[in-house]
Protein backbone atom coordinates (compact mmCIF):
# COMPACT_ATOMS: atom_id res chain seq x y z
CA UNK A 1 40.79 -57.82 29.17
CA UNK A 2 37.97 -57.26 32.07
CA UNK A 3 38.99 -57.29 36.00
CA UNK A 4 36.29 -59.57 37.72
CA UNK A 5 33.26 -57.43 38.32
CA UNK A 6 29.78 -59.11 39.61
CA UNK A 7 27.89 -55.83 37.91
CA UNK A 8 29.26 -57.00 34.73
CA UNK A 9 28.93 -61.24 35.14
CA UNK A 10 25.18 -61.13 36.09
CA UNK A 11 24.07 -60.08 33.09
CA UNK A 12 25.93 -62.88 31.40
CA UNK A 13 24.72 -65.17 34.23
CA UNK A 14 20.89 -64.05 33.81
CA UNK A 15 21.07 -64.38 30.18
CA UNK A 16 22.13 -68.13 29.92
CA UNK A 17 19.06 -69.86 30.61
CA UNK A 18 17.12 -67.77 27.95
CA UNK A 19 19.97 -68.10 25.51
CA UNK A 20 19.67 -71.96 25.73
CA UNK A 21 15.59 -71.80 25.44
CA UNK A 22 16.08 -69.65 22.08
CA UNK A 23 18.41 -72.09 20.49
CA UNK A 24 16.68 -75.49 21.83
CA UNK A 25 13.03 -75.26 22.45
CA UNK A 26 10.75 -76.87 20.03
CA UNK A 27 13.47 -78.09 17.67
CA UNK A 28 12.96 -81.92 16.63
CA UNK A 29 15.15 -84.55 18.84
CA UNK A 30 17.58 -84.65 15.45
CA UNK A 31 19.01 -81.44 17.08
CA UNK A 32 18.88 -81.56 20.57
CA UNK A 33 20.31 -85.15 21.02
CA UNK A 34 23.08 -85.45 18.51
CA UNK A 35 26.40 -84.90 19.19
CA UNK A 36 30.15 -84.76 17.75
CA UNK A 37 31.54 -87.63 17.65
CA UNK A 38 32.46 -90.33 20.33
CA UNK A 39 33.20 -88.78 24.02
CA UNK A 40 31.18 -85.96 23.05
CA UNK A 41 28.04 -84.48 24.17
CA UNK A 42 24.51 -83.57 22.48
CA UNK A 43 22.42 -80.05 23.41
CA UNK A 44 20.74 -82.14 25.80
CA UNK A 45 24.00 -83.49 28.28
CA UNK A 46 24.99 -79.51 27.88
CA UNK A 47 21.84 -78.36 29.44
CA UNK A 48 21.82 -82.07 32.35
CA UNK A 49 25.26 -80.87 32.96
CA UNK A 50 24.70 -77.21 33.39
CA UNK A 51 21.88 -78.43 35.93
CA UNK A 52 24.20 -80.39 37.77
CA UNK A 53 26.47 -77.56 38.31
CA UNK A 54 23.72 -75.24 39.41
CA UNK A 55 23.07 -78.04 42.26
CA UNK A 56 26.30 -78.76 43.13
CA UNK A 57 28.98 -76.44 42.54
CA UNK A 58 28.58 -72.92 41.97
CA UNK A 59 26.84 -71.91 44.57
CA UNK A 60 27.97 -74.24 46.73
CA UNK A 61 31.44 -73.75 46.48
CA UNK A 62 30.58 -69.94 46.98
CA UNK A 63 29.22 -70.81 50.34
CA UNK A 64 32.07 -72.60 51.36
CA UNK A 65 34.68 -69.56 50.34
CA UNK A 66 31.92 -67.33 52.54
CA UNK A 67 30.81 -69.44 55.45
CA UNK A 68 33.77 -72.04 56.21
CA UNK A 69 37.00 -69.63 56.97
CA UNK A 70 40.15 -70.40 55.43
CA UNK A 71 40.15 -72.34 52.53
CA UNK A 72 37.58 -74.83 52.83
CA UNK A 73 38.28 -77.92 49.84
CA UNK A 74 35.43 -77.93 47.64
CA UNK A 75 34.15 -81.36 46.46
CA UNK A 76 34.99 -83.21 43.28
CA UNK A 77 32.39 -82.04 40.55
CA UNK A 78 31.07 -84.94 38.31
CA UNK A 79 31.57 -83.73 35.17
CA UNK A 80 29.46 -86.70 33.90
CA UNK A 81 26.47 -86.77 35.99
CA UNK A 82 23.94 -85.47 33.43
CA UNK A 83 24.17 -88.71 31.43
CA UNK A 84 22.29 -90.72 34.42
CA UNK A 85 20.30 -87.04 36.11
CA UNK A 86 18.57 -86.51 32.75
CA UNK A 87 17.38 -89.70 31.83
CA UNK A 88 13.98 -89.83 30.88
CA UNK A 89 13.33 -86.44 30.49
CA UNK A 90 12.81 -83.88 27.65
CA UNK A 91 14.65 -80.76 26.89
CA UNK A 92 12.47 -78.68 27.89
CA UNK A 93 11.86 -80.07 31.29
CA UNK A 94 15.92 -79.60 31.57
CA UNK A 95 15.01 -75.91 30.60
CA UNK A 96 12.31 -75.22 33.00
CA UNK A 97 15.01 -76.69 35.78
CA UNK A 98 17.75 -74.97 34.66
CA UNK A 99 16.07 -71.47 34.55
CA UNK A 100 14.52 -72.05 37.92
CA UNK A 101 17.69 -73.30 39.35
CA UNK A 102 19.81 -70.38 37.61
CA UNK A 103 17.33 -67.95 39.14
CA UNK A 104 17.65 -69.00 42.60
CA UNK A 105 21.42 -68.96 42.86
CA UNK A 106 21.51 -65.45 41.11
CA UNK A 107 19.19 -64.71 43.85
CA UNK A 108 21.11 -66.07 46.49
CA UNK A 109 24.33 -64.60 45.32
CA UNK A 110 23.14 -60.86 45.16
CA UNK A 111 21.56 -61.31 48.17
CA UNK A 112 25.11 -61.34 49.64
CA UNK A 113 26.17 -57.98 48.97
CA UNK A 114 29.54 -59.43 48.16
CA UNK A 115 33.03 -57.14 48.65
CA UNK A 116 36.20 -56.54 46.98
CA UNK A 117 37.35 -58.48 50.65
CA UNK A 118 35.11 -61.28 49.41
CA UNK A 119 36.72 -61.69 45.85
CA UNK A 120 39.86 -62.74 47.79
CA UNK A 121 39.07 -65.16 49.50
CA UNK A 122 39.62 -68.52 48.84
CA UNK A 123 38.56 -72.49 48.73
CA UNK A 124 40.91 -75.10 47.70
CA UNK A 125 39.72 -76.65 44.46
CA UNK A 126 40.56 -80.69 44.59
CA UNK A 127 42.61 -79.96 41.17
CA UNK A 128 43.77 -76.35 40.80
CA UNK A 129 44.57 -76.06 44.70
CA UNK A 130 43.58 -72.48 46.27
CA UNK A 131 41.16 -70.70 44.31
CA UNK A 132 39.41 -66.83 45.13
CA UNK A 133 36.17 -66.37 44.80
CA UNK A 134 36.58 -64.32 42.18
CA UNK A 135 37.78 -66.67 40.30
CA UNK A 136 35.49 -68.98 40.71
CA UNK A 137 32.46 -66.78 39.60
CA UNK A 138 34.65 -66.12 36.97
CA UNK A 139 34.83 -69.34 36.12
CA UNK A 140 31.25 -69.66 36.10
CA UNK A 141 30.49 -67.15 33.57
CA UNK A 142 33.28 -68.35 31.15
CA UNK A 143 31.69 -72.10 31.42
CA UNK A 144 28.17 -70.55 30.64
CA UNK A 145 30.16 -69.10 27.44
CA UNK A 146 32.14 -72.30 26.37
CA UNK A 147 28.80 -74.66 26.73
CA UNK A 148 26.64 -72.08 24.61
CA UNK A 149 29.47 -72.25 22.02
CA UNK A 150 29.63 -75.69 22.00
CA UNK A 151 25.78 -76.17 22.03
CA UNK A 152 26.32 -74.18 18.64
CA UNK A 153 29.13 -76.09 17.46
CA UNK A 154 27.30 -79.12 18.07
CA UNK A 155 24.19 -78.22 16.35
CA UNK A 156 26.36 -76.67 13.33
CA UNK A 157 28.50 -79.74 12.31
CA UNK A 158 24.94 -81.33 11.27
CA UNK A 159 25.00 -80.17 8.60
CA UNK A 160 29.04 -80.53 7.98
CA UNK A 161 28.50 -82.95 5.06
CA UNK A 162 25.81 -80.49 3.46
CA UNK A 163 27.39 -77.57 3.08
CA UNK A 164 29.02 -78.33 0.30
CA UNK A 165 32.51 -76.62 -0.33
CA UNK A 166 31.97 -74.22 2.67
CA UNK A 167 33.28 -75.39 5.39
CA UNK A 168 36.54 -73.55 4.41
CA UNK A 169 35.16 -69.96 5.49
CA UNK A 170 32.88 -71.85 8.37
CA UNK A 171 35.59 -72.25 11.07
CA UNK A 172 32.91 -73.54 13.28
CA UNK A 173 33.01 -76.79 11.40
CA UNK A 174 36.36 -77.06 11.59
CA UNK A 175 37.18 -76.96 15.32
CA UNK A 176 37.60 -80.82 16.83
CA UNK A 177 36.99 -80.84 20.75
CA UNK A 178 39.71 -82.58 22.96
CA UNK A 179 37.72 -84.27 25.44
């Protein structure tokens, strides 16, 4: 298991956006809007909801733990948001805003020469309570990690029914999302 390092999240951090432009650009609508089932979401929400959090919680929540003293309560994070942010746009305009959006923040938060002081301090998230900072980035990377699995998961069970007898030795068919 890894301590919490910023040397070692960025990269994961700066990698997202073009992860999600190599797996989603160009592909017919059949892939990008399709999901898993009811209360689940396509490639597309992924990448609205991604955006949202970009806007309004990463970042921000970082420059509450910085600039507000002792544990500042962050904001309830709409989890759902996309569904009504995205409408009427194409994937690859949710790209474009992603990327930018991802780039700014990563530029923001180098920019802040954080310290091992910094890691520990906290915010109090409106479910978990007191959080540290380094926790909360984190959190961040391990969310960019569960939504480009799930983009993947999403896009693989497509093809469940096609695959004939496979889906034995294709565990990524075979994993059912609770919420």
């Amino acid at each position: 298991m890894m301590k919490f390092e910023l040397e070692t999240a960025i990269p994961i951090l700066e990698r997202t956006p073009t992860i999600l432009r190599a797996l989603l650009q160009d592909l017919p609508e059949k892939w990008i809007r399709e999901n898993e089932g009811e209360d689940t979401w396509s490639p597309f929400d992924v990448v609205g909801h991604l955006i949202h959090g970009e806007k309004t919680d990463w970042m921000i929540r970082t420059a509450l733990i910085l600039e507000k003293g002792s544990n500042p309560t962050f904001e309830p994070f709409d989890r759902f948001a996309q569904f009504e942010n995205s409408k009427g746009k194409t994937v690859e305009s949710l790209l474009d805003e992603f990327e930018g959006l991802r780039k700014d923040n990563l530029t923001e938060l180098k920019s802040r020469n954080l310290t091992s002081v910094d890691y520990g301090r906290t915010g109090i998230h409106p479910e978990f309570g007191e959080v540290t900072l380094a926790q909360l980035l984190s959190a961040w990377v391990v969310h960019d990690l569960g939504h480009i699995a799930q983009i993947s998961r999403t896009m693989a069970k497509q093809y469940k029914n096609e695959v004939g007898p496979w889906p034995k030795y294709l565990t990524i068919l075979n994993y059912t999302p609770k919420e």
